[in-house]
N, C-alpha and C. Protein backbone atom coordinates (compact mmCIF):
# COMPACT_ATOMS: atom_id res chain seq x y z
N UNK A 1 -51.87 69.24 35.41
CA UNK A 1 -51.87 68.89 34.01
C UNK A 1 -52.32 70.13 33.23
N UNK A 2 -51.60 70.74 32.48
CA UNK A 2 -51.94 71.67 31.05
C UNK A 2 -52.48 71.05 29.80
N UNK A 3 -53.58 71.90 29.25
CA UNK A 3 -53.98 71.47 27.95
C UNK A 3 -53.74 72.67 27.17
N UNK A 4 -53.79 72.54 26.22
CA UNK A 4 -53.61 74.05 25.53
C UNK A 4 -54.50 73.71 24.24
N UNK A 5 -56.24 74.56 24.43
CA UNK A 5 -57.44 74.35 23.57
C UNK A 5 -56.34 74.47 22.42
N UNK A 6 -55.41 75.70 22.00
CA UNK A 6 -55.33 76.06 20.74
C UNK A 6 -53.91 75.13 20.09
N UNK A 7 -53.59 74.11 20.27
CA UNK A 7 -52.42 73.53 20.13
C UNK A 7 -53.07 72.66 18.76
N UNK A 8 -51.77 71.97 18.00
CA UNK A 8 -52.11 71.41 17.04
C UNK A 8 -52.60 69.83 17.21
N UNK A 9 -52.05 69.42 18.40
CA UNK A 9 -51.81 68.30 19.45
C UNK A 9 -53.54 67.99 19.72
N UNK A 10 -54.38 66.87 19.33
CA UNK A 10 -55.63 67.05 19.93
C UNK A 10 -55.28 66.83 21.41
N UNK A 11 -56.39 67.25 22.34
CA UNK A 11 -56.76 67.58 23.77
C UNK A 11 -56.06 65.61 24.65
N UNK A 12 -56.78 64.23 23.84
CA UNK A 12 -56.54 63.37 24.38
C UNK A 12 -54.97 63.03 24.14
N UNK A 13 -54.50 63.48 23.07
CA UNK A 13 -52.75 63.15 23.10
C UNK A 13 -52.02 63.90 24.15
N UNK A 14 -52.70 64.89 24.14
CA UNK A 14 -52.11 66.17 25.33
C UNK A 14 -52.06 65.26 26.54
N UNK A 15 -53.24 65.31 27.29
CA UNK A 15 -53.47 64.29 28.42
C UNK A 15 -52.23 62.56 28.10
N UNK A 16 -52.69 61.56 27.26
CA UNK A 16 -52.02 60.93 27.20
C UNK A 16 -50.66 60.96 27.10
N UNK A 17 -50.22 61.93 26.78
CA UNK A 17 -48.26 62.39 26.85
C UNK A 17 -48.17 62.30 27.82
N UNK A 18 -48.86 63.37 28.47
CA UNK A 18 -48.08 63.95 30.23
C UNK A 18 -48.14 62.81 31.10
N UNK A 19 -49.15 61.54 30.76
CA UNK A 19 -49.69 60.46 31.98
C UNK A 19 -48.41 59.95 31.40
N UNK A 20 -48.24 59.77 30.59
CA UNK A 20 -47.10 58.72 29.65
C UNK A 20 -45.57 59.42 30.39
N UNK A 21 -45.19 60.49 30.26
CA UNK A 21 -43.98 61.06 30.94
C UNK A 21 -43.96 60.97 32.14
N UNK A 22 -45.11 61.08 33.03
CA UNK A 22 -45.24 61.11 34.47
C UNK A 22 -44.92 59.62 34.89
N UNK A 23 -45.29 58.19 34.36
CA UNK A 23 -44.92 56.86 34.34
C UNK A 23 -43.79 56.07 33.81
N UNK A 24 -43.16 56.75 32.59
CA UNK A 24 -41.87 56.39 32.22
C UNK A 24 -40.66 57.05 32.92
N UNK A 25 -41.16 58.30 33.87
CA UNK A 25 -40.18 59.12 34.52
C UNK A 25 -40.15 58.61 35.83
N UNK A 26 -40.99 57.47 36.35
CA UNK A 26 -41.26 57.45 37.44
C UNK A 26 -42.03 58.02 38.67
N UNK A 27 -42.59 59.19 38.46
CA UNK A 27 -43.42 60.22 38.98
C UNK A 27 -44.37 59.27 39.33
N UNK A 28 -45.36 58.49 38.05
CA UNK A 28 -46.54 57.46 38.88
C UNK A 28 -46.01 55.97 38.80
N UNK A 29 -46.29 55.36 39.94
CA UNK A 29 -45.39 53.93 39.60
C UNK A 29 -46.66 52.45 39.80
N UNK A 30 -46.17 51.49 39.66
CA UNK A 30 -47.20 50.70 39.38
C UNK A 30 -48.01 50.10 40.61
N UNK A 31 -49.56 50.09 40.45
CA UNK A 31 -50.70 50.23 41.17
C UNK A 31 -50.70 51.99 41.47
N UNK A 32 -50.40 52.97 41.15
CA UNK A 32 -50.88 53.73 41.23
C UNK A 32 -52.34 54.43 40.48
N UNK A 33 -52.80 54.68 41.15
CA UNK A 33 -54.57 55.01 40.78
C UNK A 33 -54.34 56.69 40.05
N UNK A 34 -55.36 56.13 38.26
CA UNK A 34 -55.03 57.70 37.55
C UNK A 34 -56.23 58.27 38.12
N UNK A 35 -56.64 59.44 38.18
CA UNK A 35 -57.31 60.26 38.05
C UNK A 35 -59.01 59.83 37.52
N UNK A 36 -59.96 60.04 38.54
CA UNK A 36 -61.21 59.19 37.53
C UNK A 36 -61.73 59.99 36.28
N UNK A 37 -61.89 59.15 35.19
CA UNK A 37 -62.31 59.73 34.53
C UNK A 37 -63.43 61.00 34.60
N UNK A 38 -64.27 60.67 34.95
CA UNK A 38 -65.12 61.71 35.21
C UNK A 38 -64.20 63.34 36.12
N UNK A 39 -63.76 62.93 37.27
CA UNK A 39 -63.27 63.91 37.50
C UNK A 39 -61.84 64.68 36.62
N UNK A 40 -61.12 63.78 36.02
CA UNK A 40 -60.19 64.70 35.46
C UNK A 40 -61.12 65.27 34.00
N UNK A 41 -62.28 65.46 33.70
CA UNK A 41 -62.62 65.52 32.61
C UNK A 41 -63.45 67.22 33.15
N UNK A 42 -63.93 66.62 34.33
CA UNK A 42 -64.48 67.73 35.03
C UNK A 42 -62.89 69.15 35.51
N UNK A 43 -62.02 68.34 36.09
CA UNK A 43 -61.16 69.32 35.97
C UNK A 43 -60.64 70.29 35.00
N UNK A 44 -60.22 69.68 33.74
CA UNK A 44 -59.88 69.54 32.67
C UNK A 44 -60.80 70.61 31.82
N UNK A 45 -61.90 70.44 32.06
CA UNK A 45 -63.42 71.19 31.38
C UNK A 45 -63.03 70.83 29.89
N UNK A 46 -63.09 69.31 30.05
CA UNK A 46 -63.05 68.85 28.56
C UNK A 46 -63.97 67.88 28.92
N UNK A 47 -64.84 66.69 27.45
CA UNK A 47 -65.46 65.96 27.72
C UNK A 47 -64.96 64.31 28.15
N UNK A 48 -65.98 63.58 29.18
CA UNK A 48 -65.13 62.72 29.14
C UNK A 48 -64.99 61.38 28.04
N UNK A 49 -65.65 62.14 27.05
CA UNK A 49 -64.79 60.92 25.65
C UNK A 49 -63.80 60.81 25.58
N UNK A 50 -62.89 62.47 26.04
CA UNK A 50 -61.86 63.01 25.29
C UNK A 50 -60.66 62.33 26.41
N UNK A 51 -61.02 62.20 27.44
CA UNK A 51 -60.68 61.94 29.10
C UNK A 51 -60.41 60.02 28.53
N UNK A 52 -61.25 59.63 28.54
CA UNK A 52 -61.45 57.95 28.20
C UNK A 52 -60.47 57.82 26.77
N UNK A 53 -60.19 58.64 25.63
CA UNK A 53 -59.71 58.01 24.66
C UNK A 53 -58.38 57.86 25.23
N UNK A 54 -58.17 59.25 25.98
CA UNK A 54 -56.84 58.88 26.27
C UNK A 54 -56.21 58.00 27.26
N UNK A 55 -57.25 57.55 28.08
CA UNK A 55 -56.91 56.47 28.85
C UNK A 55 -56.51 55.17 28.07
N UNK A 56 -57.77 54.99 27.26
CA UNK A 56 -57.63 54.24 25.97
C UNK A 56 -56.48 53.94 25.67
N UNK A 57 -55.76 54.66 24.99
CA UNK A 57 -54.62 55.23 24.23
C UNK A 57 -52.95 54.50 25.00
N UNK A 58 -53.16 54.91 26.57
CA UNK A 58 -52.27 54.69 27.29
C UNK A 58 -52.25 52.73 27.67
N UNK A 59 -53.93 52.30 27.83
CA UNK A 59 -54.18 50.88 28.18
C UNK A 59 -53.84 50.21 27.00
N UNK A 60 -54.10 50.19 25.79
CA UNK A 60 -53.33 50.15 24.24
C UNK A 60 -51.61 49.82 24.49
N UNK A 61 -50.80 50.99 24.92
CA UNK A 61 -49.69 50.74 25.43
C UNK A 61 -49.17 49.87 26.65
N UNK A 62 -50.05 49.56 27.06
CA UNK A 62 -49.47 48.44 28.36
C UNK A 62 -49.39 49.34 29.39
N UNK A 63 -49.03 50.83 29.41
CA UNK A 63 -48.68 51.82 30.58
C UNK A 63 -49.57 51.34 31.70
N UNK A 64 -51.21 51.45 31.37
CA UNK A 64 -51.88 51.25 32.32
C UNK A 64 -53.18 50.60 32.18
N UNK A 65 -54.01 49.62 33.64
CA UNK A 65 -54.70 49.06 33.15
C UNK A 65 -55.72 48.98 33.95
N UNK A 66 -57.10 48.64 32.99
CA UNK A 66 -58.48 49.21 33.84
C UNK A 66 -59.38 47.78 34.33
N UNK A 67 -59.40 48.35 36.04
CA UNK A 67 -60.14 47.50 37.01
C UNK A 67 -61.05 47.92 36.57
N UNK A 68 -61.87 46.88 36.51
CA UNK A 68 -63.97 47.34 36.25
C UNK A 68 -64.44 47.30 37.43
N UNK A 69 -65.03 48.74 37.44
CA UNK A 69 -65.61 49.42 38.74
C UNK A 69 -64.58 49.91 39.75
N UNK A 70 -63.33 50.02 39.76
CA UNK A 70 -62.23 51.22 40.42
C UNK A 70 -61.50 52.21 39.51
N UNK A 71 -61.39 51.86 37.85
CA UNK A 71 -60.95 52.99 37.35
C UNK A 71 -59.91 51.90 36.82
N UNK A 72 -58.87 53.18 36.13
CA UNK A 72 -57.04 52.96 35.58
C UNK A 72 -56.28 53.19 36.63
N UNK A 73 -55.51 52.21 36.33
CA UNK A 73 -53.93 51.77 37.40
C UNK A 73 -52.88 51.68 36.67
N UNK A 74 -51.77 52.35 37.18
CA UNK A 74 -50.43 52.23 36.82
C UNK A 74 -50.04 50.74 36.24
N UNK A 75 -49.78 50.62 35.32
CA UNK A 75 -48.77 49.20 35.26
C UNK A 75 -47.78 48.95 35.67
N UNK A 76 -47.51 48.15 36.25
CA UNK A 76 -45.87 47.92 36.67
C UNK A 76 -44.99 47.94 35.52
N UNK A 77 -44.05 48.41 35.70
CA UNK A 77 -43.48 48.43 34.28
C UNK A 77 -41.58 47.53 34.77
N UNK A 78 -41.51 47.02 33.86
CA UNK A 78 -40.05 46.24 33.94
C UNK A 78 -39.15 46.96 33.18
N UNK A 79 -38.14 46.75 33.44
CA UNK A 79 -36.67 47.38 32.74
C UNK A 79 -36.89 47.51 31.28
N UNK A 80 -37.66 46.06 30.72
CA UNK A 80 -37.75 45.56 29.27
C UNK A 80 -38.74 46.31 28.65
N UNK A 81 -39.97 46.69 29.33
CA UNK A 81 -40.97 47.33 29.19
C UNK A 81 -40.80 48.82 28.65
N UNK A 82 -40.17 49.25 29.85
CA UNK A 82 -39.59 50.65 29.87
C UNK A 82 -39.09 51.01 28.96
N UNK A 83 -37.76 50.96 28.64
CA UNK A 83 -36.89 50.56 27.17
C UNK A 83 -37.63 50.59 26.01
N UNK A 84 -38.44 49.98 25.71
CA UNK A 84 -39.28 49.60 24.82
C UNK A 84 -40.31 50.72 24.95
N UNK A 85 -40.92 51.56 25.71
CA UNK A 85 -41.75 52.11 25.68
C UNK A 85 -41.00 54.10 25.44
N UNK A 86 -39.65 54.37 25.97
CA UNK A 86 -38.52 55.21 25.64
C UNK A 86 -38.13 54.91 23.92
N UNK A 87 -37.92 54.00 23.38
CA UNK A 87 -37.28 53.84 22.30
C UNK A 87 -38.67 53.79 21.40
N UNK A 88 -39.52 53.69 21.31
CA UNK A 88 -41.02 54.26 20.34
C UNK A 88 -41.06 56.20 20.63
N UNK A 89 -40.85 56.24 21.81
CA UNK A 89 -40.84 57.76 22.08
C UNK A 89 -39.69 58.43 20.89
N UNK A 90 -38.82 58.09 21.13
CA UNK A 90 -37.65 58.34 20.34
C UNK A 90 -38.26 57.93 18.51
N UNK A 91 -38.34 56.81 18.34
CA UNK A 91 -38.36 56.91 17.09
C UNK A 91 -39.71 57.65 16.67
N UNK A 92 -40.71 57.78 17.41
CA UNK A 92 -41.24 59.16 16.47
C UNK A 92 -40.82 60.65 16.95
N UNK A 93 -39.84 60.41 17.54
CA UNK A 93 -39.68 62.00 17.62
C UNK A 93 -38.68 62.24 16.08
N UNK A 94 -37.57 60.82 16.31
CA UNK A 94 -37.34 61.22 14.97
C UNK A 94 -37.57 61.10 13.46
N UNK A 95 -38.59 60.64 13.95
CA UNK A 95 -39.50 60.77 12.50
C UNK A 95 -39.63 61.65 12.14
N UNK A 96 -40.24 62.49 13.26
CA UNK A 96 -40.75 63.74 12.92
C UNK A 96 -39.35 64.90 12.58
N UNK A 97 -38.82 64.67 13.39
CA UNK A 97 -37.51 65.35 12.87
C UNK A 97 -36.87 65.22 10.95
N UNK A 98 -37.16 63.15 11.02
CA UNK A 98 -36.66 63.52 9.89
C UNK A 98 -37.64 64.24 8.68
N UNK A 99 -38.97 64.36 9.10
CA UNK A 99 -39.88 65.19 8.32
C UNK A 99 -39.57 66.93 7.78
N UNK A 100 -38.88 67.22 9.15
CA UNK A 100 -38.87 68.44 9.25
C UNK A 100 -37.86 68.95 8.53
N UNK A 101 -36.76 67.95 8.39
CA UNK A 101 -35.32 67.99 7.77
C UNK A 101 -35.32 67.85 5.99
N UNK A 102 -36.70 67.14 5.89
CA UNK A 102 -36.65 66.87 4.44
C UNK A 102 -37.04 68.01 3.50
N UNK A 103 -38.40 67.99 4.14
CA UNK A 103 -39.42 69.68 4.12
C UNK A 103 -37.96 71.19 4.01
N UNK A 104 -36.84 70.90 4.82
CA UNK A 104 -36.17 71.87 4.66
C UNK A 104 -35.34 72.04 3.52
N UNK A 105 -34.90 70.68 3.64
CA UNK A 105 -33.90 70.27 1.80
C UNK A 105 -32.97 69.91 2.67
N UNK A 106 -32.65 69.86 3.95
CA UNK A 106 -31.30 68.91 4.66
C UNK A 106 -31.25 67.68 3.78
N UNK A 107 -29.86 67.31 4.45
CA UNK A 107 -29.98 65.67 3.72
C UNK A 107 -28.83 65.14 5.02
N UNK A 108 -29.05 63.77 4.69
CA UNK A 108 -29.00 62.69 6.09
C UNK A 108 -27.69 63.39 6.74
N UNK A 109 -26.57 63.79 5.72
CA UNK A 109 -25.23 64.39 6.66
C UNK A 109 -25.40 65.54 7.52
N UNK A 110 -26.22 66.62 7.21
CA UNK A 110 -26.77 67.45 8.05
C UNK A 110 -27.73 66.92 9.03
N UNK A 111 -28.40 66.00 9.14
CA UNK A 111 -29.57 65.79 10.46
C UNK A 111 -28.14 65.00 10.76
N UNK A 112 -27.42 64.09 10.71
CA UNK A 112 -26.20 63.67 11.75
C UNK A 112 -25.30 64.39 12.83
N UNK A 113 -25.09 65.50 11.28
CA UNK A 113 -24.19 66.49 12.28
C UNK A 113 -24.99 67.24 13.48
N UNK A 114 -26.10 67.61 12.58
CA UNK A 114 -26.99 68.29 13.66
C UNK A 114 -27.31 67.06 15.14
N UNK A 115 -27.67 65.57 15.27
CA UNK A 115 -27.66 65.22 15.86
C UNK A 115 -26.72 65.11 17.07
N UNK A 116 -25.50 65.31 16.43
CA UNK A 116 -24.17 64.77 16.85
C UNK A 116 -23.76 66.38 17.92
N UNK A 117 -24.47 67.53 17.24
CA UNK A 117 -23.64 68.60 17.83
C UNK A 117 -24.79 68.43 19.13
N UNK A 118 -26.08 68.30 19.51
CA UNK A 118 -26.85 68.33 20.49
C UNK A 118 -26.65 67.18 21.34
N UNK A 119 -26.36 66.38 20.66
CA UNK A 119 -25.58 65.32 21.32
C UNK A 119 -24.46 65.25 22.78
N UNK A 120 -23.53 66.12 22.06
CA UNK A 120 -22.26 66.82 22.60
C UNK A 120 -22.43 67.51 23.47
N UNK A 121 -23.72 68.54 22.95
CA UNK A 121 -23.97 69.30 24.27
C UNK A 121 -24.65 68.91 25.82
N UNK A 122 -25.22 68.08 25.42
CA UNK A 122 -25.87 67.31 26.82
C UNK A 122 -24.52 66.42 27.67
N UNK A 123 -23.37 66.19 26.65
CA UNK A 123 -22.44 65.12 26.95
C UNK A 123 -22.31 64.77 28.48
């Protein structure tokens, strides 16, 4: 796991992304055991508030959920789940996109086309 002190991203979103990509990608699957707090905080050489919010953050989302006295576990996640947890990813990414588009002076026919040509390219 990477953190990057100087990013605009605080330290627990950092952590909570990557657990979040590593479980929607399949990498951790359900009953899998995260990292104990204490030690990824110790790895990390961050504190473990910062370690716990983002566990927080992820148990909030359904991703994963905490046994008292073994830690956070993978959630099982269902087709419906999944979906649902990909399509929030998406709509703030394009949120943020459409932020970035407005801030520029684009307007909706340009973020389309622009959608449409990256689109194409992955085709």
């Amino acid at each position: 796991m990477k953190i990057y002190q100087n990013s605009n991203e605080p330290i627990y979103k950092q952590i909570a992304s990557q657990l979040r990509e590593q479980i929607l990608t399949g990498k951790l699957k359900g009953g899998d055991p995260l990292p104990s707090i204490r030690a990824l905080a110790q790895d990390l050489k961050i504190s473990v508030i910062t370690t716990m919010k983002a566990y927080e953050e992820l148990s909030a989302e359904g991703l994963v959920v905490a046994s008292k006295g073994k830690g956070y576990f993978v959630n099982s996640q269902d087709e419906k789940m999944l979906t649902e947890q990909h399509m929030r990813q998406l709509e703030q990414h394009l949120t943020d996109a459409i932020y970035s588009a407005k801030i520029a002076g684009l307007d909706y026919k340009d973020v389309c086309e622009t959608l449409k040509a990256l689109w194409d390219i992955d085709g």
